[in-house]
N, C-alpha and C. Protein backbone atom coordinates (compact mmCIF):
# COMPACT_ATOMS: atom_id res chain seq x y z
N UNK A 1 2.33 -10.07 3.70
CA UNK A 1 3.25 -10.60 2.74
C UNK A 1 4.16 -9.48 2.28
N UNK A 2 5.19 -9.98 1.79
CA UNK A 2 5.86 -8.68 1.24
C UNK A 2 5.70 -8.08 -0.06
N UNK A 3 6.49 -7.03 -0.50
CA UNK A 3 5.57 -6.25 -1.81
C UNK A 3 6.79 -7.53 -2.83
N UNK A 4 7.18 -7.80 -2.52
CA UNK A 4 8.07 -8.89 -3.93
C UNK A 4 6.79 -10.10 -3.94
N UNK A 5 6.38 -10.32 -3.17
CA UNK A 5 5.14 -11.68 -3.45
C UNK A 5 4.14 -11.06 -3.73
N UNK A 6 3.72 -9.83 -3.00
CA UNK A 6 2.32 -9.29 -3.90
C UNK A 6 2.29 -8.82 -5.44
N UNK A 7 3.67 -8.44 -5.79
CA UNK A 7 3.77 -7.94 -7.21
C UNK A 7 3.84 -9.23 -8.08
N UNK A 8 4.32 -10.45 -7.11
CA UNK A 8 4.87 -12.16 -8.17
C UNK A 8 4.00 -12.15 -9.41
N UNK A 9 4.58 -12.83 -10.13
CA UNK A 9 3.23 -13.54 -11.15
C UNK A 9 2.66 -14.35 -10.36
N UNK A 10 2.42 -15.40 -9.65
CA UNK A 10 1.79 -16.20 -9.12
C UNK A 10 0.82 -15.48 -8.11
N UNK A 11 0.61 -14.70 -7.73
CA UNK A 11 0.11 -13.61 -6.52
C UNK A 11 -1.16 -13.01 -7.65
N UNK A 12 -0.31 -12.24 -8.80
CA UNK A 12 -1.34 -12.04 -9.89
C UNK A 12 -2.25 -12.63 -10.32
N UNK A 13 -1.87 -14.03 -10.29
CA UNK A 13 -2.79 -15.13 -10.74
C UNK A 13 -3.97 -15.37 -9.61
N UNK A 14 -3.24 -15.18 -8.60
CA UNK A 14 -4.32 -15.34 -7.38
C UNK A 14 -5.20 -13.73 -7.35
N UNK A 15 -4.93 -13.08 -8.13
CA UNK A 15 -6.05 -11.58 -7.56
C UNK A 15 -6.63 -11.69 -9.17
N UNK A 16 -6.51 -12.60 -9.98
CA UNK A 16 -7.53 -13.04 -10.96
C UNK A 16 -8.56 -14.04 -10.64
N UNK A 17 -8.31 -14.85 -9.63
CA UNK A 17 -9.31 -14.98 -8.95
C UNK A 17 -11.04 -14.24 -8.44
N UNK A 18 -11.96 -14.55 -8.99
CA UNK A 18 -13.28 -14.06 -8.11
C UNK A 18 -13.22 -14.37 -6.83
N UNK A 19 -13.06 -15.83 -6.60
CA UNK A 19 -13.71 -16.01 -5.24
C UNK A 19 -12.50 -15.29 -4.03
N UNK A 20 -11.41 -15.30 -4.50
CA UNK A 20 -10.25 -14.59 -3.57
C UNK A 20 -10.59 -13.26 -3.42
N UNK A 21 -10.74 -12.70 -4.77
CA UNK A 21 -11.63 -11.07 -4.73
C UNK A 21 -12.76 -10.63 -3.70
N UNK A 22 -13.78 -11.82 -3.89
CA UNK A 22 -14.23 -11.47 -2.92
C UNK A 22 -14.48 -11.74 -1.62
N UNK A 23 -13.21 -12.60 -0.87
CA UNK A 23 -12.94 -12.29 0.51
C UNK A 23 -12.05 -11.71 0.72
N UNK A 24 -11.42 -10.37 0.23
CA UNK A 24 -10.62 -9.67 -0.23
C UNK A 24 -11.45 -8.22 0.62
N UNK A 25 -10.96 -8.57 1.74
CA UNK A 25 -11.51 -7.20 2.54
C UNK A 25 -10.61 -5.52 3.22
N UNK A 26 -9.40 -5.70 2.61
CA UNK A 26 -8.81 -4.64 2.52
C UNK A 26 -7.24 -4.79 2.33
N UNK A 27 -6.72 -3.92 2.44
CA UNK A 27 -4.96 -4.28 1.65
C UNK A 27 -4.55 -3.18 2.57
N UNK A 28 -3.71 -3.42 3.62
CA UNK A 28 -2.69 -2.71 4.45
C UNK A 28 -1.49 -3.00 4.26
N UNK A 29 -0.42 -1.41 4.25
CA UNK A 29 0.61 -1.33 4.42
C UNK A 29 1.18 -0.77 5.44
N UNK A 30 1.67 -1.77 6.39
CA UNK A 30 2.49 -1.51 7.25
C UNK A 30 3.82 -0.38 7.16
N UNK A 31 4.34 0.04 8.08
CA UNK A 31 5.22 0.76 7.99
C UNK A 31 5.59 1.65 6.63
N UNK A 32 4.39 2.55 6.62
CA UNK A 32 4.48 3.03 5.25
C UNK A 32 5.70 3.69 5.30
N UNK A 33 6.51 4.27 6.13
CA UNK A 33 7.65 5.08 5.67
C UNK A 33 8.44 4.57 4.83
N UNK A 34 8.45 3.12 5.34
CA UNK A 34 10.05 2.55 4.69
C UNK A 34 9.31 2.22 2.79
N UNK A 35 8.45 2.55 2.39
CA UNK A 35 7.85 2.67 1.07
C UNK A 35 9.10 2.80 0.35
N UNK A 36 9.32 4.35 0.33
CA UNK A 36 10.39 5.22 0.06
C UNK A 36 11.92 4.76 0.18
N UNK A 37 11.87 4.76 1.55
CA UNK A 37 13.29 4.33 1.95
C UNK A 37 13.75 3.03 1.17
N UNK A 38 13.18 2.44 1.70
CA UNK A 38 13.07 0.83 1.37
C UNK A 38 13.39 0.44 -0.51
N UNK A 39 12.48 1.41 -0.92
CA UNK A 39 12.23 1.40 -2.28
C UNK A 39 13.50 1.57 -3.37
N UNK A 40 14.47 2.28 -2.29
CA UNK A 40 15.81 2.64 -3.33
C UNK A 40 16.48 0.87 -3.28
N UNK A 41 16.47 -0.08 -2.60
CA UNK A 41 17.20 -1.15 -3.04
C UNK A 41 15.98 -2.48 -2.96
N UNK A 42 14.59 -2.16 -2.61
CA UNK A 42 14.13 -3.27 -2.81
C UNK A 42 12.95 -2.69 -3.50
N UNK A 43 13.07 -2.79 -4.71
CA UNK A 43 12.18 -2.09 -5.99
C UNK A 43 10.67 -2.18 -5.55
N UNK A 44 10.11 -3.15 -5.12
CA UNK A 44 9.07 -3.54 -5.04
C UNK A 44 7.89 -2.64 -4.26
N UNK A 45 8.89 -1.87 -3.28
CA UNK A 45 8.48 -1.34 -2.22
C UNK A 45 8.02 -0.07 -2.91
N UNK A 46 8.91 0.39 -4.47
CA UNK A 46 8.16 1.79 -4.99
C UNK A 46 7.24 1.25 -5.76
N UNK A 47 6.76 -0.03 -5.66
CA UNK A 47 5.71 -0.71 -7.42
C UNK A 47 4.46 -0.75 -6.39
N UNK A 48 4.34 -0.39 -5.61
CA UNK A 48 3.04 -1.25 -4.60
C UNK A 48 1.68 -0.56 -5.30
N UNK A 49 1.98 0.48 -6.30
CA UNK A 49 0.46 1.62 -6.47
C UNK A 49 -0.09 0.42 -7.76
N UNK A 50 1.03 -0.61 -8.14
CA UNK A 50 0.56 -1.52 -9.86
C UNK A 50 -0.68 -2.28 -8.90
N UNK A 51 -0.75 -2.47 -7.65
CA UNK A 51 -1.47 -3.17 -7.10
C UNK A 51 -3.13 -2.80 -7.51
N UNK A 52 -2.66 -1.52 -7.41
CA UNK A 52 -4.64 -0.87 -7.64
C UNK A 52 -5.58 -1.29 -8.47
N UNK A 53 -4.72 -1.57 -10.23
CA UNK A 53 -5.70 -2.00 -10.91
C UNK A 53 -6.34 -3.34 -10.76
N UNK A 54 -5.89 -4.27 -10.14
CA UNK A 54 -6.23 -6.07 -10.35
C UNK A 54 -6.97 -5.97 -8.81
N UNK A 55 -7.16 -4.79 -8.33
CA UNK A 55 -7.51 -5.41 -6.67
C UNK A 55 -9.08 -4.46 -6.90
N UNK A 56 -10.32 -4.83 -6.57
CA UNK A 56 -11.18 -4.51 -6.43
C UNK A 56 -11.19 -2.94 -5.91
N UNK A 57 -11.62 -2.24 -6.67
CA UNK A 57 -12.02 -0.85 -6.10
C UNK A 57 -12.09 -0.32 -4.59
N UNK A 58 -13.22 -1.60 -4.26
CA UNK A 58 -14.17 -1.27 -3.09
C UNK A 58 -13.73 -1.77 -2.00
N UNK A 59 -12.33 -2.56 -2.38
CA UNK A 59 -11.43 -2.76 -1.09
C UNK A 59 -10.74 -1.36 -0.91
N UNK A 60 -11.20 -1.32 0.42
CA UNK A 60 -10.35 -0.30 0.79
C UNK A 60 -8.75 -0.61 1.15
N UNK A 61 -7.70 0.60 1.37
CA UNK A 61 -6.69 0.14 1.53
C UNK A 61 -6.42 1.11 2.98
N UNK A 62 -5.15 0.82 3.57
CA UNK A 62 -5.06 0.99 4.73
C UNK A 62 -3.07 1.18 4.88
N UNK A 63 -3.10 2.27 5.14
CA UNK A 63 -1.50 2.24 5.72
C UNK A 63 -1.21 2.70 7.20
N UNK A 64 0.10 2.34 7.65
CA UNK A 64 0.22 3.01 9.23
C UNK A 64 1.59 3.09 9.31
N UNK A 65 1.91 4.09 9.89
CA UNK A 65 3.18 4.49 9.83
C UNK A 65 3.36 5.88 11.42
N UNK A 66 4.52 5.64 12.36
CA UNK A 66 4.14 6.91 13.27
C UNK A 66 5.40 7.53 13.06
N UNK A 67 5.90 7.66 11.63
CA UNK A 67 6.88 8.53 11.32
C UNK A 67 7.16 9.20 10.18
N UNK A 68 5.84 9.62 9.68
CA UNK A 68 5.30 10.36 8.38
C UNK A 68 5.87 11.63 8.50
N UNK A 69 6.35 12.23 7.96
CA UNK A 69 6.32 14.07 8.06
C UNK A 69 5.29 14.43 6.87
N UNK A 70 4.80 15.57 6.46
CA UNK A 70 3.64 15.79 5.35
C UNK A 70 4.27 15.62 3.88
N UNK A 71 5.25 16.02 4.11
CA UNK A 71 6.44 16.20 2.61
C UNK A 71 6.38 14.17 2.29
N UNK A 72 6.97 13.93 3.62
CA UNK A 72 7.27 12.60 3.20
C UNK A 72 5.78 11.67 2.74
N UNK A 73 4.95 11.64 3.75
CA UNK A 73 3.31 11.19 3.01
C UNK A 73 3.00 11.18 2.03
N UNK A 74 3.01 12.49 1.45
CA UNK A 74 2.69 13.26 -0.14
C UNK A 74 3.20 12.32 -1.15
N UNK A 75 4.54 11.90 -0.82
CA UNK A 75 4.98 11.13 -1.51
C UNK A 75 4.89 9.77 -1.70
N UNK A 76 4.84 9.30 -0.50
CA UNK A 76 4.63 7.77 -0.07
C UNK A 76 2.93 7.56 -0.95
N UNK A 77 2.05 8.43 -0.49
CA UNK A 77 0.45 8.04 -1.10
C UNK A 77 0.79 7.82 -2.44
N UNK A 78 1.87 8.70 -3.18
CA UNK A 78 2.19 8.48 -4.89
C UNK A 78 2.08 7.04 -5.01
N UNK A 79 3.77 6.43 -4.35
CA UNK A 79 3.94 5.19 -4.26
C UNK A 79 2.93 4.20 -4.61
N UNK A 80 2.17 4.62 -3.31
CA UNK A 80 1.45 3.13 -2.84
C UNK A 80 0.05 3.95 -3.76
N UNK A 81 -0.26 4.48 -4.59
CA UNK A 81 -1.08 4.52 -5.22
C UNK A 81 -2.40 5.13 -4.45
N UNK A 82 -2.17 5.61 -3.28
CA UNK A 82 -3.21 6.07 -2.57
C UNK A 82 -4.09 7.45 -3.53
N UNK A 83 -4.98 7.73 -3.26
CA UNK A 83 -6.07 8.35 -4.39
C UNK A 83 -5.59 9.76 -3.62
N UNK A 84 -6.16 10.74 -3.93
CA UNK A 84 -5.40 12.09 -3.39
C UNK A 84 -6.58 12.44 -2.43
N UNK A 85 -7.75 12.06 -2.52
CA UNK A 85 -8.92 11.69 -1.25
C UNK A 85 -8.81 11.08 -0.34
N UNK A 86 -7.64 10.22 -0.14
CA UNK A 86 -7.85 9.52 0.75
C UNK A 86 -7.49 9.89 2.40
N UNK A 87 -7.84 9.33 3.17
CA UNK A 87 -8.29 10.35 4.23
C UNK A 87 -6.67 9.64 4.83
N UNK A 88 -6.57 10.71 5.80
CA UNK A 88 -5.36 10.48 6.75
C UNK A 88 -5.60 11.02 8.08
N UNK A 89 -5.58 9.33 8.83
CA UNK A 89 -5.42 10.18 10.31
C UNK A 89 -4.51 10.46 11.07
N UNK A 90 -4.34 11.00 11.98
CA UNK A 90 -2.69 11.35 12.56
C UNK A 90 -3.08 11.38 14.28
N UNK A 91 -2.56 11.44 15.20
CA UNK A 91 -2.76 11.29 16.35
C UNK A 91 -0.88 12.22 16.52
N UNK A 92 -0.96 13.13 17.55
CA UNK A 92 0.49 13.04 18.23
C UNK A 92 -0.03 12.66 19.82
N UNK A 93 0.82 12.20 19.98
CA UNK A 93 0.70 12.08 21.55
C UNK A 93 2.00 12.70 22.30
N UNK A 94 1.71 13.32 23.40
CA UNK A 94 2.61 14.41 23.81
C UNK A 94 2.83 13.60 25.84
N UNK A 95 3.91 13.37 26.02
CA UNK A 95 3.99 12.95 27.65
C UNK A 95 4.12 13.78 28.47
């Protein structure tokens, strides 16, 4: 879904839900770069970290992106509320 329906009031109402909570098995963000980018004209895209408090702890969250630089990450985890633990994997692949 996009970050304008996950932030909705009506979306809210649904992560006040228990029983949604708990089939609530993780929260991925796609194309984390455009967080940032994205974020200067579609607001939503810098609000994604308001998500943390109403969403269960113990869901984990999940981003993927194959055009991170470290500067840019650092920042994006702010965003999206990622914890400063949270692990990052990286792969380059070289032809």
């Amino acid at each position: 879904m996009s970050p304008e329906i996950a932030l909705s009031d009506p979306f809210h109402e649904i992560l006040r839900d228990q029983h949604f909570q708990k089939k609530l098995v993780l929260v991925a963000v796609d194309e984390l770069h455009i967080v940032d980018q994205w974020g200067t004209f579609r607001k939503p895209y810098s609000q994604l970290a308001v998500l943390q408090d109403p969403i269960d702890h113990r869901v984990p969250w999940f981003g993927a992106s194959a055009t991170l630089d470290p500067a840019m990450l650092k920042w994006v985890k702010e965003l999206v509320g990622f914890t400063p633990n949270v692990k990052v994997l990286s792969e380059i692949r070289r032809s």
